[in-house]
N, C-alpha and C. Protein backbone atom coordinates (compact mmCIF):
# COMPACT_ATOMS: atom_id res chain seq x y z
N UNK A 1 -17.74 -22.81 -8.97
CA UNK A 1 -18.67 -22.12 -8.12
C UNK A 1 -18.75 -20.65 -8.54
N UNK A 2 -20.16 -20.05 -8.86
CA UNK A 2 -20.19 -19.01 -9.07
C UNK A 2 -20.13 -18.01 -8.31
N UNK A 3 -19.25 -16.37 -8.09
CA UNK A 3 -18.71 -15.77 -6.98
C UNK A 3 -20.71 -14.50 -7.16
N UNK A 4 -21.21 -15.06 -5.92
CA UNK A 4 -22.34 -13.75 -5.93
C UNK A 4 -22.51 -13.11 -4.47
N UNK A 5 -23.25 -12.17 -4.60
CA UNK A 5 -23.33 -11.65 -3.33
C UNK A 5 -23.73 -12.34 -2.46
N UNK A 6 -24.31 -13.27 -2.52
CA UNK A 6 -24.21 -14.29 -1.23
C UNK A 6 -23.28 -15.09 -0.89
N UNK A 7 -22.35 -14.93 -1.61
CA UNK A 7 -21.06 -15.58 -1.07
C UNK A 7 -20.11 -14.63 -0.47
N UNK A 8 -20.10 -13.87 -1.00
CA UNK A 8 -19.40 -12.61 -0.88
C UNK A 8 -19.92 -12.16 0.56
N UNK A 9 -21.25 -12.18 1.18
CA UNK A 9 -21.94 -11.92 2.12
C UNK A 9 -21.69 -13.12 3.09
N UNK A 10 -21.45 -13.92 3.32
CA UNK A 10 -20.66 -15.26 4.05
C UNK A 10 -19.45 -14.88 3.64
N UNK A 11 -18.80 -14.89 3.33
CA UNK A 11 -17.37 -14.39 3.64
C UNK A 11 -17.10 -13.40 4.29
N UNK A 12 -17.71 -12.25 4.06
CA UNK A 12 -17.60 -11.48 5.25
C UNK A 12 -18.17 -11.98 6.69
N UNK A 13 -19.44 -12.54 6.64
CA UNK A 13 -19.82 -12.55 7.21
C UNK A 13 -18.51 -13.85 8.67
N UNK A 14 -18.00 -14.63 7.60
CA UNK A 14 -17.27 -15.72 8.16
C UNK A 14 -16.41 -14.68 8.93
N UNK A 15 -15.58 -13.56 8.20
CA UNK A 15 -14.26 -12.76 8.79
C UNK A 15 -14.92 -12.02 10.00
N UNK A 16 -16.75 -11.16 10.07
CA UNK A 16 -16.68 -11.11 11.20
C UNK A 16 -16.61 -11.69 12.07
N UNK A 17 -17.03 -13.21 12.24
CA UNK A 17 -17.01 -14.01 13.03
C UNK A 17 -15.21 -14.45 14.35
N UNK A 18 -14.29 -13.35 13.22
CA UNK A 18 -13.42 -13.89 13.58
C UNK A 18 -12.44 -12.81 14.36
N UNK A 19 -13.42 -12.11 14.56
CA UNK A 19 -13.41 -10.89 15.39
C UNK A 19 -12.38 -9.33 14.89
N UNK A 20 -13.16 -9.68 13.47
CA UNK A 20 -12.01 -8.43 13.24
C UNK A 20 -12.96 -7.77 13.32
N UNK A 21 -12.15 -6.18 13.29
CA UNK A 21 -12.78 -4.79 13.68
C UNK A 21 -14.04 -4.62 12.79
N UNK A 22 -14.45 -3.35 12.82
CA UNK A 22 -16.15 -3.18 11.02
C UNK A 22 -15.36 -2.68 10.29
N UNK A 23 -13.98 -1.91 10.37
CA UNK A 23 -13.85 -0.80 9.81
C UNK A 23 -12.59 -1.89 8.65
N UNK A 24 -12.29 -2.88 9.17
CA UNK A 24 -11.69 -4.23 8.53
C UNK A 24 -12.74 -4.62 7.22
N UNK A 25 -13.85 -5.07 7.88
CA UNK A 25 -14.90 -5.80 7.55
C UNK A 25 -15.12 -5.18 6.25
N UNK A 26 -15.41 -3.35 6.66
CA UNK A 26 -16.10 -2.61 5.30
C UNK A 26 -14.75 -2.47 4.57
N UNK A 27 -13.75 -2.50 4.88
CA UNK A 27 -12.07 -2.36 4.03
C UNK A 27 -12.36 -3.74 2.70
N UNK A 28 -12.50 -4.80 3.77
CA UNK A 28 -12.67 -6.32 2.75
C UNK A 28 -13.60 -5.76 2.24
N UNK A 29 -14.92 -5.35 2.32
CA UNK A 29 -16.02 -5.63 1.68
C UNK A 29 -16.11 -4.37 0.04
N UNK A 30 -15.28 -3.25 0.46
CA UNK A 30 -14.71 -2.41 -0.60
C UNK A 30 -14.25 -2.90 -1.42
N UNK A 31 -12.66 -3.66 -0.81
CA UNK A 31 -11.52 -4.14 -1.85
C UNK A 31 -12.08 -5.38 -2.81
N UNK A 32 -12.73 -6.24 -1.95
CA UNK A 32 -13.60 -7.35 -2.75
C UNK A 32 -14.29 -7.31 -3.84
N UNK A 33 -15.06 -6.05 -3.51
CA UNK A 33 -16.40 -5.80 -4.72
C UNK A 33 -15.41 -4.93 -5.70
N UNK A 34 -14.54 -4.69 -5.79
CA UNK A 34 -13.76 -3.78 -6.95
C UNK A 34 -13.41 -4.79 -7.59
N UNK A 35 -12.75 -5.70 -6.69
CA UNK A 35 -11.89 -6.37 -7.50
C UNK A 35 -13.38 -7.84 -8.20
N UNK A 36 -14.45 -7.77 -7.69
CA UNK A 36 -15.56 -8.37 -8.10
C UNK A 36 -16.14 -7.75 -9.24
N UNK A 37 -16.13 -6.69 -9.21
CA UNK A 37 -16.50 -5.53 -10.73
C UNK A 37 -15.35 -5.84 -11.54
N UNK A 38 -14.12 -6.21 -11.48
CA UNK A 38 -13.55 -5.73 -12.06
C UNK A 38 -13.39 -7.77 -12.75
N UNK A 39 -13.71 -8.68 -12.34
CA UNK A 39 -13.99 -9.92 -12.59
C UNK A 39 -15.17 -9.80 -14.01
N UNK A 40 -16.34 -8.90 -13.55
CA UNK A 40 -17.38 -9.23 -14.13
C UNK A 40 -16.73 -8.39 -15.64
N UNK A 41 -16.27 -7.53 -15.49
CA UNK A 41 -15.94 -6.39 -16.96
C UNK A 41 -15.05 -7.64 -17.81
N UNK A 42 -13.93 -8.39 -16.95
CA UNK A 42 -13.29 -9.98 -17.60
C UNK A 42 -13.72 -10.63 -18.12
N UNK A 43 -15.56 -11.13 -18.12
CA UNK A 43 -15.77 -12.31 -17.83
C UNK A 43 -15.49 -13.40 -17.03
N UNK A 44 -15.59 -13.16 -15.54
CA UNK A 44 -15.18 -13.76 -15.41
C UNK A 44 -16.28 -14.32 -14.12
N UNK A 45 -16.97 -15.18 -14.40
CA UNK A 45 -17.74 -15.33 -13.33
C UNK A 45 -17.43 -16.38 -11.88
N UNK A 46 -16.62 -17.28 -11.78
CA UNK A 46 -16.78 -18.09 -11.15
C UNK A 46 -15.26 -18.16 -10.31
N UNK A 47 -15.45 -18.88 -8.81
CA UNK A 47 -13.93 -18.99 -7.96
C UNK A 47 -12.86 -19.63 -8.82
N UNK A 48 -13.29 -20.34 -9.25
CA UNK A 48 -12.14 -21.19 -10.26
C UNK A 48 -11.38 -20.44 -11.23
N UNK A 49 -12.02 -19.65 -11.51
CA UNK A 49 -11.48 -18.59 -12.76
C UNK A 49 -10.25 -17.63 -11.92
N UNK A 50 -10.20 -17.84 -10.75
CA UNK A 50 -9.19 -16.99 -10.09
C UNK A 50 -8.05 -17.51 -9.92
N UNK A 51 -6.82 -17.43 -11.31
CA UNK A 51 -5.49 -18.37 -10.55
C UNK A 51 -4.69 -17.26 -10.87
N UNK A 52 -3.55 -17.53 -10.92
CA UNK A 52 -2.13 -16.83 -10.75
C UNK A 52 -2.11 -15.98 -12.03
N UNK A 53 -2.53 -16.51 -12.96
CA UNK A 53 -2.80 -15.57 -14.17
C UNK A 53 -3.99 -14.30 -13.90
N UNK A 54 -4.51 -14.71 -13.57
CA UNK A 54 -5.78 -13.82 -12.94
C UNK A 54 -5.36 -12.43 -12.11
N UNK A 55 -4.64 -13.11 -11.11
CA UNK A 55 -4.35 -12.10 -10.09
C UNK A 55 -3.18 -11.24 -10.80
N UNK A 56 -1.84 -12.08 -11.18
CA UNK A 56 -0.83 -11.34 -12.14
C UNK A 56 -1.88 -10.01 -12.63
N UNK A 57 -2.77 -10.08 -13.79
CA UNK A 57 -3.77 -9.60 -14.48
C UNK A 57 -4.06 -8.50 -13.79
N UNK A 58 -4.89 -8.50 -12.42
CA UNK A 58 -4.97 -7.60 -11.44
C UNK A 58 -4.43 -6.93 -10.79
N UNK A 59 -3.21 -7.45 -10.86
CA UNK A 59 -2.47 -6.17 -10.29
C UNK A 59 -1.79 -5.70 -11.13
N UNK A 60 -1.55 -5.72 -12.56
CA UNK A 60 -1.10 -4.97 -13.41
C UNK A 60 -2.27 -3.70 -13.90
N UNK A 61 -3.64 -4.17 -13.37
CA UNK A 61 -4.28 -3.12 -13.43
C UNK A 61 -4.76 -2.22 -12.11
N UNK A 62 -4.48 -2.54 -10.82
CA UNK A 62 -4.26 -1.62 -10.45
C UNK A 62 -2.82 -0.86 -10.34
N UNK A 63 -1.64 -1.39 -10.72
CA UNK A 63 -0.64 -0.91 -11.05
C UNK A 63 -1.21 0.42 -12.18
N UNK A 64 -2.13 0.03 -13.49
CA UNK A 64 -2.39 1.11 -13.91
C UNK A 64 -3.62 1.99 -13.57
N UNK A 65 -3.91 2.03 -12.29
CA UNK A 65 -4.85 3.07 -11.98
C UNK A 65 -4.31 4.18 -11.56
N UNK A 66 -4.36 5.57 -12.70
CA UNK A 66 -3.49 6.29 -12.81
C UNK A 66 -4.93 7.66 -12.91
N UNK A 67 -5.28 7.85 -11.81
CA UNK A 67 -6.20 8.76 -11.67
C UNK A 67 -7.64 8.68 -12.36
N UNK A 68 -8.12 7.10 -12.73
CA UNK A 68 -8.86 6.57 -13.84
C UNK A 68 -10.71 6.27 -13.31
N UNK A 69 -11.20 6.59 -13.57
CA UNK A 69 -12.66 6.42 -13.56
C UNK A 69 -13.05 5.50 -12.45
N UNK A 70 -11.85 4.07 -12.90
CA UNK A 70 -12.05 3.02 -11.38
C UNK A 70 -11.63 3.47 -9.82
N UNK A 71 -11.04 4.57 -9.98
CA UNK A 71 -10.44 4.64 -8.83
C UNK A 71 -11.35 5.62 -7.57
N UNK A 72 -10.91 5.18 -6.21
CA UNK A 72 -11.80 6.99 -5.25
C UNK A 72 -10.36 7.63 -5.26
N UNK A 73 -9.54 6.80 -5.70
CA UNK A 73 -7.98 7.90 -5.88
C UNK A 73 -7.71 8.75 -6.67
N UNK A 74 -9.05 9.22 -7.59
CA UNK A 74 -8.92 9.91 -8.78
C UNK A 74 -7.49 11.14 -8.64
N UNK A 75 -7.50 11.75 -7.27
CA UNK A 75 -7.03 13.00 -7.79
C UNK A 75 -5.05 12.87 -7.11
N UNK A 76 -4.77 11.08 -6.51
CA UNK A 76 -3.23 10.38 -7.18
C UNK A 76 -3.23 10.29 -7.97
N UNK A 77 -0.98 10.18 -8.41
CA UNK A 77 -0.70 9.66 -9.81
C UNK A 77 -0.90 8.00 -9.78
N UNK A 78 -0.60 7.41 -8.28
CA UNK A 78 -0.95 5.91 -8.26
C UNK A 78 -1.15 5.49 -7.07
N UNK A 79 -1.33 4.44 -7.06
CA UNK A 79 -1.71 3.45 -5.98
C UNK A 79 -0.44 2.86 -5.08
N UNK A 80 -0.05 3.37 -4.10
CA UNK A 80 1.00 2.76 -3.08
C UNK A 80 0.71 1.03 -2.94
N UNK A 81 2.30 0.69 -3.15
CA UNK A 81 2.49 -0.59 -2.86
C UNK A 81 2.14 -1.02 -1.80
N UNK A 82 0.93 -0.37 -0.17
CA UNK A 82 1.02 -0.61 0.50
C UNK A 82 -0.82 -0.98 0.16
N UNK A 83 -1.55 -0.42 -0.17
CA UNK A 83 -3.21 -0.39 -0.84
C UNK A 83 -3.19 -1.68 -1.35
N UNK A 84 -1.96 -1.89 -2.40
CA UNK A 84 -2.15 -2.56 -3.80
C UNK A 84 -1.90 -4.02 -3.03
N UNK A 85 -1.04 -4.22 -2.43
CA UNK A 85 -0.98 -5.36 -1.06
C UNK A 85 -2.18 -5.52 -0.30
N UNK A 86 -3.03 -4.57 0.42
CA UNK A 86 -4.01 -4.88 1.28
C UNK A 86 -5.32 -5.30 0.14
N UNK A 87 -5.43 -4.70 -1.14
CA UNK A 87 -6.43 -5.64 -1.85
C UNK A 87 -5.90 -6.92 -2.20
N UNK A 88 -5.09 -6.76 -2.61
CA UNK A 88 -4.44 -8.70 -2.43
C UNK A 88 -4.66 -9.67 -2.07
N UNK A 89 -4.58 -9.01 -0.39
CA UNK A 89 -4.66 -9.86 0.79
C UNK A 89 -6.30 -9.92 1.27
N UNK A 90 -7.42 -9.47 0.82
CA UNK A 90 -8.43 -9.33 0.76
C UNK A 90 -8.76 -10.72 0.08
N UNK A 91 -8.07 -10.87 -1.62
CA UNK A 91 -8.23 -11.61 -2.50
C UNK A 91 -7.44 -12.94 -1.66
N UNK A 92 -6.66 -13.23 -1.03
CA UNK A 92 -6.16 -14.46 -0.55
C UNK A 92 -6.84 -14.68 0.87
N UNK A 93 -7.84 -13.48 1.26
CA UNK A 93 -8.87 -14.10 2.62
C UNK A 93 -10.00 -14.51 1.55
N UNK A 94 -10.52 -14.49 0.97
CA UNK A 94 -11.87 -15.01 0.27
C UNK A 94 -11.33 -16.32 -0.38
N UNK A 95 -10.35 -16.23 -0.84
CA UNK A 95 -9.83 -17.65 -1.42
C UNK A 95 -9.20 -18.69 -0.19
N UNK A 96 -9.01 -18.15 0.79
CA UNK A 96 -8.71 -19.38 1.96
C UNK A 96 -10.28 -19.53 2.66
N UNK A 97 -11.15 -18.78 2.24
CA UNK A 97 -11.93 -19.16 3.26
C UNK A 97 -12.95 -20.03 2.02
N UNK A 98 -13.17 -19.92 0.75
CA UNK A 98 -13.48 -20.80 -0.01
C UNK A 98 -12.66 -22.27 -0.14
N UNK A 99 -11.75 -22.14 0.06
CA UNK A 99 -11.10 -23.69 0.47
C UNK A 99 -11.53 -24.01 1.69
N UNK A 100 -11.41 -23.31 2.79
CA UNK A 100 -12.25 -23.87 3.97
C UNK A 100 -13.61 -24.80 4.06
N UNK A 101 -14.35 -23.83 3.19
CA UNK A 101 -15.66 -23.80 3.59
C UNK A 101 -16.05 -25.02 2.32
N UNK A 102 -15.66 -24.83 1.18
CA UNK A 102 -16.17 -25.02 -0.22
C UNK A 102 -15.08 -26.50 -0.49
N UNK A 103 -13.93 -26.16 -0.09
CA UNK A 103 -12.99 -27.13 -0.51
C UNK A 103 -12.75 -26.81 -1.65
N UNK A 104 -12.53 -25.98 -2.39
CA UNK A 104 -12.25 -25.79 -4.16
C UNK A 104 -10.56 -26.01 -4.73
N UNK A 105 -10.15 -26.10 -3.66
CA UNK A 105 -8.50 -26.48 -3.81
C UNK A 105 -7.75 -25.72 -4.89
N UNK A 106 -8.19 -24.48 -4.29
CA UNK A 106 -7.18 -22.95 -4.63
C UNK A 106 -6.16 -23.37 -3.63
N UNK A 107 -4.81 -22.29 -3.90
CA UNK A 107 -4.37 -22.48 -3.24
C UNK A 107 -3.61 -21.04 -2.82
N UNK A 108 -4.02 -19.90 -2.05
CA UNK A 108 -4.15 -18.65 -1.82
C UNK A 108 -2.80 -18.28 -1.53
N UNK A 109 -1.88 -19.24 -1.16
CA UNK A 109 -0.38 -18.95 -0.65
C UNK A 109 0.53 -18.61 -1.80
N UNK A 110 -0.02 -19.06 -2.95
CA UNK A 110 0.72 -18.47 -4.35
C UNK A 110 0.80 -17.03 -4.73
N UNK A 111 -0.33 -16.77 -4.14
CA UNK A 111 -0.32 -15.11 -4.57
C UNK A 111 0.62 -13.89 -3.98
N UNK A 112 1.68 -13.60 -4.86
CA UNK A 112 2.59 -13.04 -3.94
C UNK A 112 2.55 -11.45 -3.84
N UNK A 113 2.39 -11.16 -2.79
CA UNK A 113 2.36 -9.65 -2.63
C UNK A 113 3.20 -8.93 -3.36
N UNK A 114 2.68 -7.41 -3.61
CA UNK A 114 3.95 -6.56 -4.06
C UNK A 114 5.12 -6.17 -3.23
N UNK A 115 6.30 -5.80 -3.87
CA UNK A 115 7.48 -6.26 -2.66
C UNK A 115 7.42 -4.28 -2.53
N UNK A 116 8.14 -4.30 -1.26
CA UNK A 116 8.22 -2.75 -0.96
C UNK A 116 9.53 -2.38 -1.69
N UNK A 117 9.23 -1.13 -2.10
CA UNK A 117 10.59 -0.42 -2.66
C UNK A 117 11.19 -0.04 -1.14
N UNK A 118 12.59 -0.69 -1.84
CA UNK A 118 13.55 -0.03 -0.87
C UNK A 118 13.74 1.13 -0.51
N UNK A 119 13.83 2.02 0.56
CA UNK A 119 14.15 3.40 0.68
C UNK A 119 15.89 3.31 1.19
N UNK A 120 16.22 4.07 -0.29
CA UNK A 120 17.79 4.31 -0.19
C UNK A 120 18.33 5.18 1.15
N UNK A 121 19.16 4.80 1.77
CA UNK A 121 20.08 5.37 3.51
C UNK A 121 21.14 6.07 2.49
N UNK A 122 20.60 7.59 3.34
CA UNK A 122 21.88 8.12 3.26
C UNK A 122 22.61 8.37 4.70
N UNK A 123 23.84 8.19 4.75
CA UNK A 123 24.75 8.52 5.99
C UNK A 123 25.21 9.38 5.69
N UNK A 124 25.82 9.90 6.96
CA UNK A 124 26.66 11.40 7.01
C UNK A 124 27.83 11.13 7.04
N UNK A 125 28.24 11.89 6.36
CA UNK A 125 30.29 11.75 5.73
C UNK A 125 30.69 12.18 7.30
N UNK A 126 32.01 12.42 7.20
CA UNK A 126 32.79 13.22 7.96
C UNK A 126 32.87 14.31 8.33
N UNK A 127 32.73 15.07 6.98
CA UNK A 127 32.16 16.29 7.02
C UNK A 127 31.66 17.18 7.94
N UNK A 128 30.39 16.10 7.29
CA UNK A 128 28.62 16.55 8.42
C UNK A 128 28.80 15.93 10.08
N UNK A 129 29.85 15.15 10.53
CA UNK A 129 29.82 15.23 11.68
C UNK A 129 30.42 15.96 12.43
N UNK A 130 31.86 16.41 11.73
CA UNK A 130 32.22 17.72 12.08
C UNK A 130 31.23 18.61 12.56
N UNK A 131 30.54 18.91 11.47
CA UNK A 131 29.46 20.10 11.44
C UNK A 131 28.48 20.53 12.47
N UNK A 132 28.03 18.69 13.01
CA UNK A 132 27.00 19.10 13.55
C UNK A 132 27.79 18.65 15.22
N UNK A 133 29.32 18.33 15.11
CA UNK A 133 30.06 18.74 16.85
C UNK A 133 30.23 20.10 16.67
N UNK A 134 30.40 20.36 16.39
CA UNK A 134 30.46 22.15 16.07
C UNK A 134 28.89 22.50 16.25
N UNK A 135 27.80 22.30 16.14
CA UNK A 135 26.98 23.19 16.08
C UNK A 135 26.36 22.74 17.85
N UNK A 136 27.01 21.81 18.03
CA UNK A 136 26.67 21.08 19.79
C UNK A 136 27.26 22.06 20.42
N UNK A 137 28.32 22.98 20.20
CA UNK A 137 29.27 24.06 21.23
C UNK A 137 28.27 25.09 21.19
N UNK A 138 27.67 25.65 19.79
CA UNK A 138 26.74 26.80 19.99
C UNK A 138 25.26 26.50 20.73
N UNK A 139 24.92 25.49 20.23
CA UNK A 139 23.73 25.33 21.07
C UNK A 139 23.09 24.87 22.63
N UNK A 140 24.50 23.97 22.79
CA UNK A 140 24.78 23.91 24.43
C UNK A 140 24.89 24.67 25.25
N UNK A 141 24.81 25.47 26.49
CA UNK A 141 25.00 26.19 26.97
C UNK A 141 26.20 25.74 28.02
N UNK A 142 25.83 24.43 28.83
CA UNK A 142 26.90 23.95 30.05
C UNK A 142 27.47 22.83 29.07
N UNK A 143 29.18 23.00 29.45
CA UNK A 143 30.48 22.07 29.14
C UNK A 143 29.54 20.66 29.25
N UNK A 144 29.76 20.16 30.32
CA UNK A 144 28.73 18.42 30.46
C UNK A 144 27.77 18.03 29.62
N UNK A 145 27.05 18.99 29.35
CA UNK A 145 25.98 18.51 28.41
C UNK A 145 26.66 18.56 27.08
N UNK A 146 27.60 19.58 26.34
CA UNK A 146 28.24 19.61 25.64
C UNK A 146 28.78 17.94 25.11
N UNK A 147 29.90 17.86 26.25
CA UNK A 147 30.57 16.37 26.07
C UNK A 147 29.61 15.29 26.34
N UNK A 148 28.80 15.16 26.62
CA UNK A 148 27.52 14.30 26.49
C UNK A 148 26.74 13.83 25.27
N UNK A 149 26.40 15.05 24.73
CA UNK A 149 25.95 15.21 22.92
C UNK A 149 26.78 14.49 22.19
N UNK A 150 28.10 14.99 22.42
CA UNK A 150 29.19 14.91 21.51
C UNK A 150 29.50 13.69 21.76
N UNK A 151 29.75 13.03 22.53
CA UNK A 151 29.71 11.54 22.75
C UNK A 151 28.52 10.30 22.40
N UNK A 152 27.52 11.19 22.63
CA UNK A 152 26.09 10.17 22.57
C UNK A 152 26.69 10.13 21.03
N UNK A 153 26.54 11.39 19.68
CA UNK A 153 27.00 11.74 18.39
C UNK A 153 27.59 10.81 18.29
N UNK A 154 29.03 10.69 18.48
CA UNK A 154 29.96 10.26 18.10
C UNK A 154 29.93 8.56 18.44
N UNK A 155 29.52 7.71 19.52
CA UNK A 155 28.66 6.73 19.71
C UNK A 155 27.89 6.24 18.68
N UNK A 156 27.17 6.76 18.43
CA UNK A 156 25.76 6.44 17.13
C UNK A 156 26.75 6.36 15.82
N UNK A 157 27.49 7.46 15.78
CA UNK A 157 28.07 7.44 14.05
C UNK A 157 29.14 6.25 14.33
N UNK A 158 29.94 5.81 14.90
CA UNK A 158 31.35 4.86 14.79
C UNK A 158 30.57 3.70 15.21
N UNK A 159 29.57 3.39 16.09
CA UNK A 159 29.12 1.87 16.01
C UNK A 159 27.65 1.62 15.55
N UNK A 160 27.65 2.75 14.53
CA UNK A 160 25.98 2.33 13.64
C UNK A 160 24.83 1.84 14.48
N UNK A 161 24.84 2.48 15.69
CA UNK A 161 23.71 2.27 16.84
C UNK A 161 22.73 3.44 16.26
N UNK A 162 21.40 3.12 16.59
CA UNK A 162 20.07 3.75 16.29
C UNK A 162 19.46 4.55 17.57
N UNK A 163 19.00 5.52 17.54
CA UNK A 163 19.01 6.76 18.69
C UNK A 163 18.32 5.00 19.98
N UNK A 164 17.26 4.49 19.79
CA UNK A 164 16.70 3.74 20.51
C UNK A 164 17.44 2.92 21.01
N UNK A 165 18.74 2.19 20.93
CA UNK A 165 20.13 1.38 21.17
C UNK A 165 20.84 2.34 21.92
N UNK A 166 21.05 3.61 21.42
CA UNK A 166 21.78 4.41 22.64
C UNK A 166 21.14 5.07 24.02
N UNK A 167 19.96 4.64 23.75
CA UNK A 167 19.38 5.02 25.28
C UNK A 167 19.14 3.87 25.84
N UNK A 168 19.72 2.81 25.38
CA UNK A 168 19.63 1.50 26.48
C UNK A 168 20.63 1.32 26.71
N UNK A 169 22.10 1.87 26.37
CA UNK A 169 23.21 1.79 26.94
C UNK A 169 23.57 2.40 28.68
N UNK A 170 24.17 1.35 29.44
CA UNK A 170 24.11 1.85 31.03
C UNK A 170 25.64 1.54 30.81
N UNK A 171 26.37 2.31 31.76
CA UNK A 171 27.72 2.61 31.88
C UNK A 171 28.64 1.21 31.80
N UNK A 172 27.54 -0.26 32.22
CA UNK A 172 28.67 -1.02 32.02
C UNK A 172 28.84 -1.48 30.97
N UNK A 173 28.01 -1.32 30.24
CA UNK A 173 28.47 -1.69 28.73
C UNK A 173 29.54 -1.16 28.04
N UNK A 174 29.38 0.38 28.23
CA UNK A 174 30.72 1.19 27.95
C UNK A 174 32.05 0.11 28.20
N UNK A 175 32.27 -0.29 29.36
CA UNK A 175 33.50 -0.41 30.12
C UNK A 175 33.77 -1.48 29.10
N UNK A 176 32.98 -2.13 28.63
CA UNK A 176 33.61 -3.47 28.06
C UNK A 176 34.03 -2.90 26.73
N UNK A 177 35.03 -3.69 26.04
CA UNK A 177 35.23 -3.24 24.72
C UNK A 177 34.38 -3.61 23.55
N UNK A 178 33.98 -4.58 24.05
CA UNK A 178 33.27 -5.28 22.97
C UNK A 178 31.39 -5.47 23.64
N UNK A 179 30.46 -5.17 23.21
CA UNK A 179 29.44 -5.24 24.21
C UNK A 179 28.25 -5.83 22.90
N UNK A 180 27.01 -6.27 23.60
CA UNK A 180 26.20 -6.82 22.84
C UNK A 180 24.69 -5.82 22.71
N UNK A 181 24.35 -5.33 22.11
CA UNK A 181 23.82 -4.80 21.91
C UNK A 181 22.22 -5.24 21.78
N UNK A 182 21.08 -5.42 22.28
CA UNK A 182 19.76 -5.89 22.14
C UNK A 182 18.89 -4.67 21.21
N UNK A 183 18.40 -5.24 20.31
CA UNK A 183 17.37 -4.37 19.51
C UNK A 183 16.53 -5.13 19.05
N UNK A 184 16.20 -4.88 17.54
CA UNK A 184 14.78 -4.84 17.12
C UNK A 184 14.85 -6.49 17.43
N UNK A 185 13.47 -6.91 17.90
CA UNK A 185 12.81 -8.66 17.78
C UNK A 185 13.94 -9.60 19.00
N UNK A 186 14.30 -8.63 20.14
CA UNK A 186 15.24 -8.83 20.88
C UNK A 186 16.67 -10.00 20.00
N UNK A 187 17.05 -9.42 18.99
CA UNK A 187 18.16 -10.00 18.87
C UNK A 187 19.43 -8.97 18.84
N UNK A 188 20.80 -9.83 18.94
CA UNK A 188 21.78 -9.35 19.44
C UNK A 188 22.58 -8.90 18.08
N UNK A 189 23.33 -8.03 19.08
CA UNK A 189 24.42 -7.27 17.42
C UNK A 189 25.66 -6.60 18.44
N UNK A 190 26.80 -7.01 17.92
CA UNK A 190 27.94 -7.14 18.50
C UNK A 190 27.99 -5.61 17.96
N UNK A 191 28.71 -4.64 18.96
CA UNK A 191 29.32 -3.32 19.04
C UNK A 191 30.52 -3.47 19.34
């Protein structure tokens, strides 16, 4: 099946139907036609022509869009793994909705997103907690609030609780030695 603006125009037209926002709609209808220009410069005219080699292909070139003629990013060094994912996922809504509609028996679940770079944690030594109970005496004014800080502090650093975990702590949790902790996706984590 050959990919033309009338298909391209039913496909969107299918995604509004499905109540996403315009500002969605014109996002797909951007990411689509780039990556539709960027089919035709291939040769590559037709849905079938789109498999795992294809896409591999595509994202090694927007991997290299490095301030380049194709881009409205001209004046980045690159394209965030977070862009380079949402055209992707553009490319695996037009290909599920051509199996829908067309039956062409793609199969859009192969296409695997780019993975996020990890952002390396740094923790604070010993040091720096010293540092910053010490800087709780100058900036406190009343004793209570003092030992309050310094405890909430010292809380967070010895049981790797996240500021949002220590404000759901109520006094009886304290009392126990061992307590359960509720956070992210309500699951539990032993303190």
């Amino acid at each position: 099946m050959i990919i033309t603006e009338e298909l391209i125009n039913n496909f969107l037209e299918y995604k509004r139907n499905e109540w996403l926002k315009e500002k969605t709609i014109k996002s797909f209808r951007y990411d689509f036609m780039a990556f539709y220009r960027w089919l035709k410069e291939n040769k590559k005219h037709n849905v079938e022509d789109i498999d795992k080699l294809t896409i591999e292909e595509y994202k090694s070139f927007l991997f290299s869009l490095w301030g380049s003629k194709y881009s409205r990013y001209s004046n980045t060094k690159w394209l965030s793994w977070i862009t380079i994912n949402q055209k992707l996922c553009c490319i695996k809504h037009f290909l599920e909705y051509c199996n829908y509609v067309y039956d062409i028996g793609l199969d859009p679940n192969k296409i695997k997103m780019v993975k996020a770079k990890s952002n390396r944690m740094d923790y604070f030594t010993e040091e720096e907690i010293k540092l910053i109970l010490e800087a709780v005496d100058h900036t406190e004014k009343y004793r209570i609030n003092q030992l309050r800080l310094k405890l909430l502090i010292l809380v967070c650093y010895v049981s790797w609780l996240r500021l949002n975990e220590v404000r759901q702590i109520k006094i009886k949790d304290i009392r126990n030695l061992n307590t359960n902790i509720i956070w992210k996706w309500d699951k539990k984590r032993k303190v």
